[in-house]
N, C-alpha and C. Protein backbone atom coordinates (compact mmCIF):
# COMPACT_ATOMS: atom_id res chain seq x y z
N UNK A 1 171.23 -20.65 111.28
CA UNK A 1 170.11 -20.24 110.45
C UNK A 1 168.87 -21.08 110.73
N UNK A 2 169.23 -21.91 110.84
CA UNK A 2 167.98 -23.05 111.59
C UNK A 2 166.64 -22.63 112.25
N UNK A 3 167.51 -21.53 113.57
CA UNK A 3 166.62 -21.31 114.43
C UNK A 3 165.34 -20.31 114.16
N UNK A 4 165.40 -19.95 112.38
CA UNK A 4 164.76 -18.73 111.74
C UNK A 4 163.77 -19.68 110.82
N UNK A 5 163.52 -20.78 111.11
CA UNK A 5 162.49 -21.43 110.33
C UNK A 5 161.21 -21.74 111.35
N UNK A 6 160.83 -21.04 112.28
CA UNK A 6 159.95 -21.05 113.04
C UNK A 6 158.99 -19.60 112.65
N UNK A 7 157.92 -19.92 111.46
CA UNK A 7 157.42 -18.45 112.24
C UNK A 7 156.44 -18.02 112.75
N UNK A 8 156.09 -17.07 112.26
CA UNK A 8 154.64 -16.39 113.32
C UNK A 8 153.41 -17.58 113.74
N UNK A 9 153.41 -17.82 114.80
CA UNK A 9 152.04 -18.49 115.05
C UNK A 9 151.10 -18.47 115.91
N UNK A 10 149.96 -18.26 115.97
CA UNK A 10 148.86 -17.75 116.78
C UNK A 10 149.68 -18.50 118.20
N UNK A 11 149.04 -18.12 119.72
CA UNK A 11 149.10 -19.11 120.74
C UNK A 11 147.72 -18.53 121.62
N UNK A 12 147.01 -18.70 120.89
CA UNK A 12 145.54 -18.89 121.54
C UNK A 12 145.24 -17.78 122.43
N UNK A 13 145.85 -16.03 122.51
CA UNK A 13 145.74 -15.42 123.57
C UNK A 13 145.48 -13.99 123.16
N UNK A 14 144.31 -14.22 122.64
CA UNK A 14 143.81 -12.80 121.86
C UNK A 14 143.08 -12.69 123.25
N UNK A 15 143.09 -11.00 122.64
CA UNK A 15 142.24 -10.49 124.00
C UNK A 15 141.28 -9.07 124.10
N UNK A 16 141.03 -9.48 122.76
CA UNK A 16 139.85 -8.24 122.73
C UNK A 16 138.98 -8.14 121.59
N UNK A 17 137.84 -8.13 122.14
CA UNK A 17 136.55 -8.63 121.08
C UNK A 17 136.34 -7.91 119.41
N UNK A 18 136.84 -6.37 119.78
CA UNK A 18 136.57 -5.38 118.82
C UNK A 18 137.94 -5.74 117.41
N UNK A 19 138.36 -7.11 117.87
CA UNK A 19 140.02 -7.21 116.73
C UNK A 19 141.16 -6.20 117.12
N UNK A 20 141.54 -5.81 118.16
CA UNK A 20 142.24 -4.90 118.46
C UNK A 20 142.84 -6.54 119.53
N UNK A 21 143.35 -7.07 118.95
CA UNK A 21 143.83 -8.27 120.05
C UNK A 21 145.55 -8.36 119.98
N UNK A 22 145.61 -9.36 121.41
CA UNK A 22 147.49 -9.53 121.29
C UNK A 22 147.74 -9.90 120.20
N UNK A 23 149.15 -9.38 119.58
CA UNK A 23 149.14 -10.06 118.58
C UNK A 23 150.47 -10.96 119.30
N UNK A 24 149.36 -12.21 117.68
CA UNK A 24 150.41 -13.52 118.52
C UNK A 24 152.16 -13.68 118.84
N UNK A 25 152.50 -14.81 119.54
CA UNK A 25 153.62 -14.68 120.10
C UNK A 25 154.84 -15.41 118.90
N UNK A 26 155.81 -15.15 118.03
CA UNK A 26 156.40 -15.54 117.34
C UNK A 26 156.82 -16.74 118.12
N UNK A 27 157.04 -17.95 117.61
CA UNK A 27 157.56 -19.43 118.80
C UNK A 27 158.74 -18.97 119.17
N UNK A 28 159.82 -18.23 118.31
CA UNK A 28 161.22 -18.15 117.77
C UNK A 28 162.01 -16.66 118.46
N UNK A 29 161.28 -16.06 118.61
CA UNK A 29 161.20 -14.33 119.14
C UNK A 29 160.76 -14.17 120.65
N UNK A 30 160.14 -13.01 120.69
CA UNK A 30 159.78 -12.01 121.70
C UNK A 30 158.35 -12.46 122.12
N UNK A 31 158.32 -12.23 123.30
CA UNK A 31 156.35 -12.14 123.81
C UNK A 31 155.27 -11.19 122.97
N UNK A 32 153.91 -11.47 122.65
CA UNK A 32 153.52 -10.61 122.28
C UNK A 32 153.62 -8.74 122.40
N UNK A 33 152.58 -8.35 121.67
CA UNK A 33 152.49 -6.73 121.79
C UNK A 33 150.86 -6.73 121.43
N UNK A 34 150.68 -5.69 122.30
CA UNK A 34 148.95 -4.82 121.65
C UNK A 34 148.91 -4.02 120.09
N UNK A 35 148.14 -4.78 119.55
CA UNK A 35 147.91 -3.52 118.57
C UNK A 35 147.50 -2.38 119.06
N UNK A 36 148.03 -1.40 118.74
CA UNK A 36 147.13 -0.01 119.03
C UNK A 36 145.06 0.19 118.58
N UNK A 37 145.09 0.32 119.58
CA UNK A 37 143.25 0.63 119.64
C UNK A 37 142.93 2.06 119.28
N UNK A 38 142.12 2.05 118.18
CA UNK A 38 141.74 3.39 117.44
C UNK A 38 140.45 3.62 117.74
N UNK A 39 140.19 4.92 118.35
CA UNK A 39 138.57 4.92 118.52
C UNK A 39 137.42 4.23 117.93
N UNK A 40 137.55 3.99 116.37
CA UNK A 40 136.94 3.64 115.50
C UNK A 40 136.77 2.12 116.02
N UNK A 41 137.77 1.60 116.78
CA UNK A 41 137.47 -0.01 117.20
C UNK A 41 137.49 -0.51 118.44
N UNK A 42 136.53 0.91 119.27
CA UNK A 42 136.05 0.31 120.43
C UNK A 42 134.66 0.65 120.68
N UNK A 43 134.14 -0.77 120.46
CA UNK A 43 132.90 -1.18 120.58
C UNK A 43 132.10 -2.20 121.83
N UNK A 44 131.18 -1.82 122.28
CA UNK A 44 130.87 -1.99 124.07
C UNK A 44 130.00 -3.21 123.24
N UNK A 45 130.18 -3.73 124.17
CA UNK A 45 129.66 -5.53 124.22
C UNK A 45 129.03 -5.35 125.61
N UNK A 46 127.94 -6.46 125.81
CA UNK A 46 127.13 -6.53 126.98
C UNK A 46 127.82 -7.86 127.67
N UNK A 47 127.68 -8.08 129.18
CA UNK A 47 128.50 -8.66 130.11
C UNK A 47 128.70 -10.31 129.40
N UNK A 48 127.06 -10.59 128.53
CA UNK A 48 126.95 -12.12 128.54
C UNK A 48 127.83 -12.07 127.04
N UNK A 49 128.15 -11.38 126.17
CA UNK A 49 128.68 -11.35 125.39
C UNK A 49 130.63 -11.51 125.56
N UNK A 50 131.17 -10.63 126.54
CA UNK A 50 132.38 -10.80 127.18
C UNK A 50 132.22 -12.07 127.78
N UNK A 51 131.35 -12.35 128.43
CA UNK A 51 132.09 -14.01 129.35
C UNK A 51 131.52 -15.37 128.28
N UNK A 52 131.17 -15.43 127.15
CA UNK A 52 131.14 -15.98 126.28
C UNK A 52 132.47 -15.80 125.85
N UNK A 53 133.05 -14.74 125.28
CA UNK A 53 134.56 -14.72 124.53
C UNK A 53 135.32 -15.09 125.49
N UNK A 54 135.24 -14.85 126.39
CA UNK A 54 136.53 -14.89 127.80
C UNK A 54 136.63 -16.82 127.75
N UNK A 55 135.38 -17.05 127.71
CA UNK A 55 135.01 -18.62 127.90
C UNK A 55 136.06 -19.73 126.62
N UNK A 56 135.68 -18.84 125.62
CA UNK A 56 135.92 -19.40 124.39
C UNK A 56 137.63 -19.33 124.13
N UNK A 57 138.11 -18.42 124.37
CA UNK A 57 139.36 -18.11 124.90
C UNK A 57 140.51 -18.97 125.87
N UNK A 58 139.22 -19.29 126.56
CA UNK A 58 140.09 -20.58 127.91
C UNK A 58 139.56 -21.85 127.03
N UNK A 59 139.04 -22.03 126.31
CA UNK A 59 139.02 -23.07 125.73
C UNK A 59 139.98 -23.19 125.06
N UNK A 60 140.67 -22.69 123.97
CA UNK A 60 141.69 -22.28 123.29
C UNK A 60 142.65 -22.91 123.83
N UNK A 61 142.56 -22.17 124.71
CA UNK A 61 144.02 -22.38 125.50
C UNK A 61 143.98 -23.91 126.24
N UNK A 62 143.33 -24.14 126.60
CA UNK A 62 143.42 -25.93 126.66
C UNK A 62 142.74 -26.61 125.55
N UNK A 63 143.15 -26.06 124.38
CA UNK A 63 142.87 -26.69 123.30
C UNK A 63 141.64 -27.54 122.91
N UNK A 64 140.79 -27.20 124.03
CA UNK A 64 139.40 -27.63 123.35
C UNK A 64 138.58 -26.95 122.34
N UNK A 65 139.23 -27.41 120.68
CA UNK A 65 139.02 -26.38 119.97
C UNK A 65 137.47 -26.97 119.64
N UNK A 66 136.96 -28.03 119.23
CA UNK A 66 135.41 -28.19 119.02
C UNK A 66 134.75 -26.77 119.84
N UNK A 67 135.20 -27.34 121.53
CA UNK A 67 133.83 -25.78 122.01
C UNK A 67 134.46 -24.58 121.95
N UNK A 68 135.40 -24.40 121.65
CA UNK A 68 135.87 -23.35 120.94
C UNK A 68 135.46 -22.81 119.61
N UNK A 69 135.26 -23.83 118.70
CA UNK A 69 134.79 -23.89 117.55
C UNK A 69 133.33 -22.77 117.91
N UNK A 70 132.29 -23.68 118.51
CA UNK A 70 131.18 -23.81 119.03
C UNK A 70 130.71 -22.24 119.72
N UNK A 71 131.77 -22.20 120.35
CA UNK A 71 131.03 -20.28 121.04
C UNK A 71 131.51 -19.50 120.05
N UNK A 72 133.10 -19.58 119.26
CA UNK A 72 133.16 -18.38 118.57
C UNK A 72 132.66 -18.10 117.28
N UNK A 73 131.60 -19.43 116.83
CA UNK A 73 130.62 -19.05 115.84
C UNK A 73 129.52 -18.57 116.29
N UNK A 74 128.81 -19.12 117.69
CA UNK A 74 127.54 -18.27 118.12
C UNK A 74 128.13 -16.71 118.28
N UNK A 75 129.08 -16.22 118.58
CA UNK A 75 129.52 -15.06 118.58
C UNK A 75 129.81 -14.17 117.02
N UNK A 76 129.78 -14.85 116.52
CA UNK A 76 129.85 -14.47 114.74
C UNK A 76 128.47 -14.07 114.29
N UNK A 77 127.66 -15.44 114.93
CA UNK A 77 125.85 -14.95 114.36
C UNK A 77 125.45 -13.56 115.24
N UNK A 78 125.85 -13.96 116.31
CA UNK A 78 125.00 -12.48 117.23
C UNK A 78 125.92 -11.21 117.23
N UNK A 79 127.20 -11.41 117.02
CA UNK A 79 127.53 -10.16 117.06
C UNK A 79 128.66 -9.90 115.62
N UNK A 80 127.83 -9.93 114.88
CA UNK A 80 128.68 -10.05 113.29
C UNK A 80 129.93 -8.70 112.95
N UNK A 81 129.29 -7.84 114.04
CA UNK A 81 130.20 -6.34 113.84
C UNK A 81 131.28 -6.71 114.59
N UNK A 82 131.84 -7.55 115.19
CA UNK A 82 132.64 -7.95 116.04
C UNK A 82 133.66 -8.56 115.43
N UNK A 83 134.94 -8.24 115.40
CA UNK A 83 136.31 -8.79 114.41
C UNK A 83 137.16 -10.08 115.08
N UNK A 84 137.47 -9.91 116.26
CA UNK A 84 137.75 -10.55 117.12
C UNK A 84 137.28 -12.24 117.25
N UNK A 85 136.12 -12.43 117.33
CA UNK A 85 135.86 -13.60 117.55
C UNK A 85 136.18 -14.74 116.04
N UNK A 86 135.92 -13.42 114.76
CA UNK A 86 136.28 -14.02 113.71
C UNK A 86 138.10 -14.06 113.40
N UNK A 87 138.85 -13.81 113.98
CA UNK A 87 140.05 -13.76 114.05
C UNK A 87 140.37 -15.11 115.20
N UNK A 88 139.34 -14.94 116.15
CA UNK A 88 140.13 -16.63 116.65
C UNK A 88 139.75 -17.92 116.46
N UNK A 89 138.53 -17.18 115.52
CA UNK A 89 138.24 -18.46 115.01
C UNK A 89 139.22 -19.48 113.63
N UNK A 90 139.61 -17.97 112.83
CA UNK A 90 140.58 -18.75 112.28
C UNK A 90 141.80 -19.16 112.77
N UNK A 91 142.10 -18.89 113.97
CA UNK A 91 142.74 -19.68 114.74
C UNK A 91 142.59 -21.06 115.35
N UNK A 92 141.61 -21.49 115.66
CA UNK A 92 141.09 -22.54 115.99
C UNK A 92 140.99 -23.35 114.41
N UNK A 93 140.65 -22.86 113.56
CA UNK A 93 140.75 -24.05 111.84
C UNK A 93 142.31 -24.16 112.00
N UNK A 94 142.75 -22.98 111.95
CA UNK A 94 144.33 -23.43 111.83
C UNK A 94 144.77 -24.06 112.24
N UNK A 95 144.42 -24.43 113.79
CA UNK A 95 144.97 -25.58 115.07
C UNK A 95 144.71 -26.62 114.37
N UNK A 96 143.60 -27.11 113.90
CA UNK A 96 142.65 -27.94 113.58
C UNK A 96 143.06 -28.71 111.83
N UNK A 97 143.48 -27.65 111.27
CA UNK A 97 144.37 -28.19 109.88
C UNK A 97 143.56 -27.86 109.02
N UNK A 98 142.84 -27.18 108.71
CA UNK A 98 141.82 -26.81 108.19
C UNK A 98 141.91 -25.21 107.49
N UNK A 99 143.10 -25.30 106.95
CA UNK A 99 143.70 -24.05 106.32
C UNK A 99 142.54 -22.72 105.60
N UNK A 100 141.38 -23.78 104.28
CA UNK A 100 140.62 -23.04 104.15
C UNK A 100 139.80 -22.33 104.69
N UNK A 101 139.26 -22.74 106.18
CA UNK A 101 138.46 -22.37 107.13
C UNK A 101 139.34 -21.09 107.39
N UNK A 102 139.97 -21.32 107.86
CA UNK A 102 141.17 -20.31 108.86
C UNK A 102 140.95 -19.10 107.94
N UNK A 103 141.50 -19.00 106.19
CA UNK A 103 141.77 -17.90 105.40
C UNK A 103 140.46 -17.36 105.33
N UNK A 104 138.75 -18.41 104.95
CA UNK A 104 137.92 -17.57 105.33
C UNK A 104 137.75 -16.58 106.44
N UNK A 105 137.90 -17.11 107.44
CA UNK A 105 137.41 -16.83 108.85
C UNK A 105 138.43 -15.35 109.15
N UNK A 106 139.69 -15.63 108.79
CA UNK A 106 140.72 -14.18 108.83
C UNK A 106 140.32 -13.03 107.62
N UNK A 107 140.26 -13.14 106.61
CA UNK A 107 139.41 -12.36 105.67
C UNK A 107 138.07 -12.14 106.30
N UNK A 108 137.50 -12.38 107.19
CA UNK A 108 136.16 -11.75 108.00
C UNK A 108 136.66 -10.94 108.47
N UNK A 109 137.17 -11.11 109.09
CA UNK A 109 137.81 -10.63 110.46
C UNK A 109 138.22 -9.43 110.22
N UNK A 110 139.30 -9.13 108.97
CA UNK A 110 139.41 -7.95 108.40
C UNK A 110 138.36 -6.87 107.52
N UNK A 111 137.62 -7.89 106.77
CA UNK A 111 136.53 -7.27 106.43
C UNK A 111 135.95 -6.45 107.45
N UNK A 112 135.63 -6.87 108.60
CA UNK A 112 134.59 -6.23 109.70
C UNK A 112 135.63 -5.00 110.15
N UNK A 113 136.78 -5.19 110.46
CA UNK A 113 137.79 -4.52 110.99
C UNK A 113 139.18 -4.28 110.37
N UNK A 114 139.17 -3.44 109.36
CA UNK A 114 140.71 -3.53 108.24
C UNK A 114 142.11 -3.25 109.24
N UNK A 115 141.99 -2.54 110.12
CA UNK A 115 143.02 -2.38 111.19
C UNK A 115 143.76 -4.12 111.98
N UNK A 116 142.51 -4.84 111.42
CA UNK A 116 142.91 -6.31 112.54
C UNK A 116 144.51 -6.68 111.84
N UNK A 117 145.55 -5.95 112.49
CA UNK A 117 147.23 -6.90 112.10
C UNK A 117 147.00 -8.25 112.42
N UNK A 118 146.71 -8.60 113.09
CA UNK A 118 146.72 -10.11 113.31
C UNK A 118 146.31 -10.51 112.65
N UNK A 119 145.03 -10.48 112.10
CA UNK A 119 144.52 -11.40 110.46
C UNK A 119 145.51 -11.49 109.51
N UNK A 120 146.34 -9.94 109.28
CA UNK A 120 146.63 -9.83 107.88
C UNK A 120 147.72 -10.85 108.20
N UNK A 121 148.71 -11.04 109.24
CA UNK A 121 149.69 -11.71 110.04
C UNK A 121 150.04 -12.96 109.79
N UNK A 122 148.56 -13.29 110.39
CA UNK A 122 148.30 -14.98 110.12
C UNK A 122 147.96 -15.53 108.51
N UNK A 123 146.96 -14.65 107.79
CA UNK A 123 147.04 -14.77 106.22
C UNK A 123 148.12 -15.20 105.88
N UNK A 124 149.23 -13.93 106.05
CA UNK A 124 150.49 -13.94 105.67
C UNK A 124 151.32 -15.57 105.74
N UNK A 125 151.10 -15.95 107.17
CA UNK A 125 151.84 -17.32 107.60
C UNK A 125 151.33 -18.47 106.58
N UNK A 126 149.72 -18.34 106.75
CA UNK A 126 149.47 -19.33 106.11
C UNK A 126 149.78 -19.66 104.23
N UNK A 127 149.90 -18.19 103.82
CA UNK A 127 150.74 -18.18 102.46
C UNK A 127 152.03 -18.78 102.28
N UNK A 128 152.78 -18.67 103.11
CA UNK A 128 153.78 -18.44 103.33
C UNK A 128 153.73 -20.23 103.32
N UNK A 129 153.29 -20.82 104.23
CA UNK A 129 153.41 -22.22 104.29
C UNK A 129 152.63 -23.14 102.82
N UNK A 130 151.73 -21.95 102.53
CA UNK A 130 151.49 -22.93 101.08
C UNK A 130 152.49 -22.74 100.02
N UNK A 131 153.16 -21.42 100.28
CA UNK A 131 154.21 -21.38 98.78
C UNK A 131 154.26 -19.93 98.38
N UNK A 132 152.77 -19.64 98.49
CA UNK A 132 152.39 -18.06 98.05
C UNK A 132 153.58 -17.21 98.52
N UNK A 133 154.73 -16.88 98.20
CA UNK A 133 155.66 -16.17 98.82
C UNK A 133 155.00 -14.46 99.04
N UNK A 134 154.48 -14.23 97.63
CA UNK A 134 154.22 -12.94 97.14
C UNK A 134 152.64 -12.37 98.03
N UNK A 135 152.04 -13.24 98.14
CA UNK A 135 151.22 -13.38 99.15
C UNK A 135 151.08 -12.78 100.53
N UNK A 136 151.82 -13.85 100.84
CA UNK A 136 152.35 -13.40 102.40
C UNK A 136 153.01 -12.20 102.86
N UNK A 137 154.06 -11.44 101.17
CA UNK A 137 154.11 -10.07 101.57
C UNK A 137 153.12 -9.48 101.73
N UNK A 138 152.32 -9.74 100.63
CA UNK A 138 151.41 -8.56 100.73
C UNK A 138 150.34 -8.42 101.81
N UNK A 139 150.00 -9.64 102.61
CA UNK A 139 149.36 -9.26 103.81
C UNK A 139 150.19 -8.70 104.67
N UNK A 140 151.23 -9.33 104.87
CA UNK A 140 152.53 -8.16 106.20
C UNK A 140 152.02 -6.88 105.87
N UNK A 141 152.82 -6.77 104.45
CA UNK A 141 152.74 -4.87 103.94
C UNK A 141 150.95 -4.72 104.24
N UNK A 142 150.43 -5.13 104.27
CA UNK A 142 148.79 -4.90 104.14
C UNK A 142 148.95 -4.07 105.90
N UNK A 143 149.19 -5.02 106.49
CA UNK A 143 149.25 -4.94 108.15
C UNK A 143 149.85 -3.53 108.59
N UNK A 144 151.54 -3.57 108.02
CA UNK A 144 152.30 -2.32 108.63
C UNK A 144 151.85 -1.08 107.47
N UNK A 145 150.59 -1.23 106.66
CA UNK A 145 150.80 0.19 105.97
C UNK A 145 149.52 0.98 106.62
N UNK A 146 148.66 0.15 107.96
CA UNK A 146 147.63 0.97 108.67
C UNK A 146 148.30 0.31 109.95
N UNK A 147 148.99 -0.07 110.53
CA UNK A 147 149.34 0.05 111.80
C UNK A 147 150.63 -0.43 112.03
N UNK A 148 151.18 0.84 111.26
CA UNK A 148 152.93 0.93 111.35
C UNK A 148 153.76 0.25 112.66
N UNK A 149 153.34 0.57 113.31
CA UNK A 149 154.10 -0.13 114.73
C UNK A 149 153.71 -1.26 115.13
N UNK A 150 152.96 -2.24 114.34
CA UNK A 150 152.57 -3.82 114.68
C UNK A 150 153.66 -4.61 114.29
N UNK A 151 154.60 -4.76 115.31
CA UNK A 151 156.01 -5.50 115.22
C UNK A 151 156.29 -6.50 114.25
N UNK A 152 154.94 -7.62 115.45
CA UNK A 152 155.13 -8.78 114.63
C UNK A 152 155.36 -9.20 113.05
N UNK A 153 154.60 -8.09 112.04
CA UNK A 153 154.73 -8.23 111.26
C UNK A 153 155.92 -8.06 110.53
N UNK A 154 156.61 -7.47 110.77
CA UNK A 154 158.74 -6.99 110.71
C UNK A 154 158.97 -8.22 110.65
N UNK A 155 158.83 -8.78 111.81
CA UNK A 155 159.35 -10.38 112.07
C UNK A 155 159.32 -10.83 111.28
N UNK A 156 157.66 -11.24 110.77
CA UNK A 156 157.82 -12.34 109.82
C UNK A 156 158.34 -11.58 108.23
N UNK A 157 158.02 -10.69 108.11
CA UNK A 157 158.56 -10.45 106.78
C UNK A 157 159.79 -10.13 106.77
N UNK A 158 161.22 -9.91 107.85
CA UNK A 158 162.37 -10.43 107.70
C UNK A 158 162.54 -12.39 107.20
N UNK A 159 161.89 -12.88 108.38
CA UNK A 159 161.65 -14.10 108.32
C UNK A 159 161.46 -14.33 106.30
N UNK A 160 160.71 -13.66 105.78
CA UNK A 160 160.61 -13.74 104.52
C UNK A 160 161.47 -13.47 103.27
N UNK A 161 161.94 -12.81 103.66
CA UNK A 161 162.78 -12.06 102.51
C UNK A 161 164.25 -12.72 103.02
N UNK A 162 164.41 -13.31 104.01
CA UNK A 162 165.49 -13.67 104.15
C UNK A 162 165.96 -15.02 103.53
N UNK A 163 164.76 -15.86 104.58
CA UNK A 163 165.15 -17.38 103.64
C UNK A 163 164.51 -17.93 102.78
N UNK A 164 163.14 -17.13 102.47
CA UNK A 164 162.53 -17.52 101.21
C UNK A 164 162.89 -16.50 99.53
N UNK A 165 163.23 -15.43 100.25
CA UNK A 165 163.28 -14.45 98.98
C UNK A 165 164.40 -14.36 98.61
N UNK A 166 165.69 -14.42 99.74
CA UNK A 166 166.42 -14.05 99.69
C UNK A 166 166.89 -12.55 98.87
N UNK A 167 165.85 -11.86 99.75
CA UNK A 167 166.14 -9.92 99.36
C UNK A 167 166.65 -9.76 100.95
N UNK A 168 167.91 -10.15 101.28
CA UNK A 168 168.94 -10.14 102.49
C UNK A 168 168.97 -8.21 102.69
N UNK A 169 169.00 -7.16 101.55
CA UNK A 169 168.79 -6.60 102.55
C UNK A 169 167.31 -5.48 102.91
N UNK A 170 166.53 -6.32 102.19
CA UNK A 170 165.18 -5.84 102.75
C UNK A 170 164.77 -6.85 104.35
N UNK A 171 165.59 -7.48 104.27
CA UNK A 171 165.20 -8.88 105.65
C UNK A 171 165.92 -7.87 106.64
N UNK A 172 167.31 -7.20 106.34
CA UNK A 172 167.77 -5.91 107.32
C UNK A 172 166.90 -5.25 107.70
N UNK A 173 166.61 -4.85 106.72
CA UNK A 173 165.61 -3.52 107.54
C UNK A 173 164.46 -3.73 108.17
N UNK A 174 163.83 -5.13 107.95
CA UNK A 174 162.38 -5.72 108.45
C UNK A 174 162.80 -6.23 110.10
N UNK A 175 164.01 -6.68 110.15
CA UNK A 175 164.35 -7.03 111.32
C UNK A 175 164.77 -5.66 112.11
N UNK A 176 165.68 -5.01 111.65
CA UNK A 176 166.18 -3.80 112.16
C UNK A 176 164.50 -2.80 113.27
N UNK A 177 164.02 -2.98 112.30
CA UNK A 177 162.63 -2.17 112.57
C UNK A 177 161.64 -3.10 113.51
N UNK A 178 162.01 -4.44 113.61
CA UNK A 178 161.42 -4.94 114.46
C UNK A 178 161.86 -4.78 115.69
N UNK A 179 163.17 -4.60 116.03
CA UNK A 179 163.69 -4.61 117.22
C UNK A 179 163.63 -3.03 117.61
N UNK A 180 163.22 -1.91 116.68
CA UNK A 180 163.10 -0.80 117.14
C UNK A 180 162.08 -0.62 117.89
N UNK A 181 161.12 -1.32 117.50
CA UNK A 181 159.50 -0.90 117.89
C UNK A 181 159.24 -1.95 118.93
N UNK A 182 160.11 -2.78 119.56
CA UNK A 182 160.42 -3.64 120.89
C UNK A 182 160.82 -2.65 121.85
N UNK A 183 159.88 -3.07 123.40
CA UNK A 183 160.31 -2.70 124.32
C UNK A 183 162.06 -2.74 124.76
N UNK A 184 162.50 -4.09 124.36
CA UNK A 184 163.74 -4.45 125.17
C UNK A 184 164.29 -5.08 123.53
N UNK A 185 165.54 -4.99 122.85
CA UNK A 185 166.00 -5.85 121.98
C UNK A 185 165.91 -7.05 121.77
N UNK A 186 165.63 -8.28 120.94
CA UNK A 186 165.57 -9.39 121.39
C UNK A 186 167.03 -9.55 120.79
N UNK A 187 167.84 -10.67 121.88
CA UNK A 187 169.01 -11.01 121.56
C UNK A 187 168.88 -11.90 119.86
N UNK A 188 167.95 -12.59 120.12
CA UNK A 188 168.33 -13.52 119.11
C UNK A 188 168.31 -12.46 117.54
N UNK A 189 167.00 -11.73 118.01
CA UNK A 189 167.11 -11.11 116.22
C UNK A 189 168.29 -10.36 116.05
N UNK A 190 169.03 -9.93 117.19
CA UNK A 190 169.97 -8.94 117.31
C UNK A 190 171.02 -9.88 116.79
N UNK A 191 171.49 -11.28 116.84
CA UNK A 191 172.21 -11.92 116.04
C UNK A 191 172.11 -12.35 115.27
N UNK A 192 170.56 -12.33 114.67
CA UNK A 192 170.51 -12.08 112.67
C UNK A 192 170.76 -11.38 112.18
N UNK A 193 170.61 -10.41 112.93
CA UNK A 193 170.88 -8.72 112.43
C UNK A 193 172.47 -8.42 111.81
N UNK A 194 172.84 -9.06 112.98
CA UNK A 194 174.68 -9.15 112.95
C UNK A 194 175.21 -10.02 111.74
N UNK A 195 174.55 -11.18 111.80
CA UNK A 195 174.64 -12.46 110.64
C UNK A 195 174.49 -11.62 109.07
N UNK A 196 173.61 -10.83 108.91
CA UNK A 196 173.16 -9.89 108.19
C UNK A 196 173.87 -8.96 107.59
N UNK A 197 174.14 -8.25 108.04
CA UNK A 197 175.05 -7.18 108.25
C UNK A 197 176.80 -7.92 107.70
N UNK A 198 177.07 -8.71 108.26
CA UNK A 198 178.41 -9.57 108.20
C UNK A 198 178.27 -10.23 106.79
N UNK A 199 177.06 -11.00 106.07
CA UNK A 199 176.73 -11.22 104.86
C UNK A 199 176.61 -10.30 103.42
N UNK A 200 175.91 -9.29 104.35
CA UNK A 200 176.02 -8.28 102.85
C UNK A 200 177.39 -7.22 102.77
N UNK A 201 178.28 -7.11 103.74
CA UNK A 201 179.33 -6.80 104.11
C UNK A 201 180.49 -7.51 103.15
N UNK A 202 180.24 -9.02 102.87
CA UNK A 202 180.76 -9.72 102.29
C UNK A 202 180.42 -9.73 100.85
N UNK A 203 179.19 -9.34 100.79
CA UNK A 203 178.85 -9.22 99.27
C UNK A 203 179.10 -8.24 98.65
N UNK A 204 180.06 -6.91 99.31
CA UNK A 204 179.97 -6.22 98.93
C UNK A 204 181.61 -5.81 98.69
N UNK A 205 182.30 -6.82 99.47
CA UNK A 205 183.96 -6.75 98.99
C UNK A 205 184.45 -7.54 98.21
C-alpha cells in the first residue's frame, strides 16, 4: 500500500499555450496523456509569443524557476486570454512552496479556460495535501464532468477515496476507469485493482 502515497504531480512538461496541455505525469503511474483540444481552445499566438513559452518551459525543466517565474508572468500581462502560461505558473509556486501562489495562479488558469483538467488536477493535489479531502474531490469531479476522458484525474481520485476516504469501492471504479481510458494497462494500478477487489470480496463474506 505504500507505493499509493505518491500522487499527482506536475513535471514541468505542459505543452500548449491555449491550457489544452500534457497532463502531468503521476510519479507512481503511467506517462502523461493530452487533454482533448476543443475548438473553443485553439487560439493562434504570434511566433515571439510561442518561443517565449517554449523558453519558459525549458526553464522549468531545469528548474530555473525565478526565470521561469519571470517569462510566465510577462506572458500573463500580454496575453491574459491565454490559460496555459497561468497553469505553469502555478506550477512553478508549487515547486517553489508557495502553495497560495500556485491555487491563485490555477484558479486563473481555469477561469480563462474551464476545460483546463490540469488546473482542476493540481487544485485537487494541493487540497489534498492540506487536508481539504472534500476539496480535492471536488476539483477531480470538476475536471472529469467536462473532460470525461482526462485519466489522470481517476488516478488521483482512486488515490483518494482509497487511503484518505476510505470509500474502497468508489477507489474501484476510479481506478478501474483509469486503466480503461489508458492506452496500455498499467501493471501497478492493475494490482490495486486486484488488492481491491480481494478487500471488498472480504468484506463481503
Amino acid at each position: 500500500m505504500s507505493n499509493r502515497f505518491v500522487e499527482l504531480a506536475f513535471v514541468m512538461t505542459v505543452a500548449a499555450l491555449a491550457g489544452c496541455q500534457s497532463a502531468p505525469s503521476p510519479q507512481r503511474t503511467a506517462d502523461g496523456a493530452q487533454s482533448p483540444i476543443t475548438q473553443a481552445q485553439l487560439i493562434e499566438v504570434d511566433d515571439t509569443t510561442l518561443a517565449q513559452f517554449e523558453e519558459a518551459l525549458t526553464a522549468m525543466q531545469a528548474q530555473r524557476y525565478t526565470e521561469a517565474e519571470k517569462l510566465l508572468k510577462g506572458l500573463t500581462v500580454r496575453n491574459p486570454q491565454l490559460s496555459g502560461p497561468w497553469a505553469n505558473l502555478g506550477a512553478v509556486y508549487a515547486a517553489l512552496g508557495d502553495d497560495a501562489a500556485a491555487v491563485a495562479a490555477y484558479k486563473q488558469a481555469i477561469t480563462v479556460n474551464p476545460d483546463n483538467c490540469a488546473a482542476y488536477t493540481e487544485l485537487g493535489v494541493l487540497s489534498r495535501r492540506s487536508g481539504d479531502f472534500l476539496s480535492a474531490e471536488a476539483n477531480y469531479l470538476a475536471c472529469v464532468s467536462r473532460v470525461p476522458n482526462f485519466r489522470e484525474a481517476y488516478l488521483n481520485l482512486g488515490i483518494l477515496y482509497e487511503l484518505y476516504l476510505g470509500r474502497l469501492d468508489d477507489a474501484l471504479n476510479a481506478y478501474q476507469t483509469y486503466q480503461a481510458l489508458s492506452d496500455a494497462p498499467d501493471r501497478r494500478v492493475a494490482g490495486w485493482v486486484s488488492d481491491l477487489e480481494r478487500r471488498l470480496a472480504g468484506n463481503e463474506s
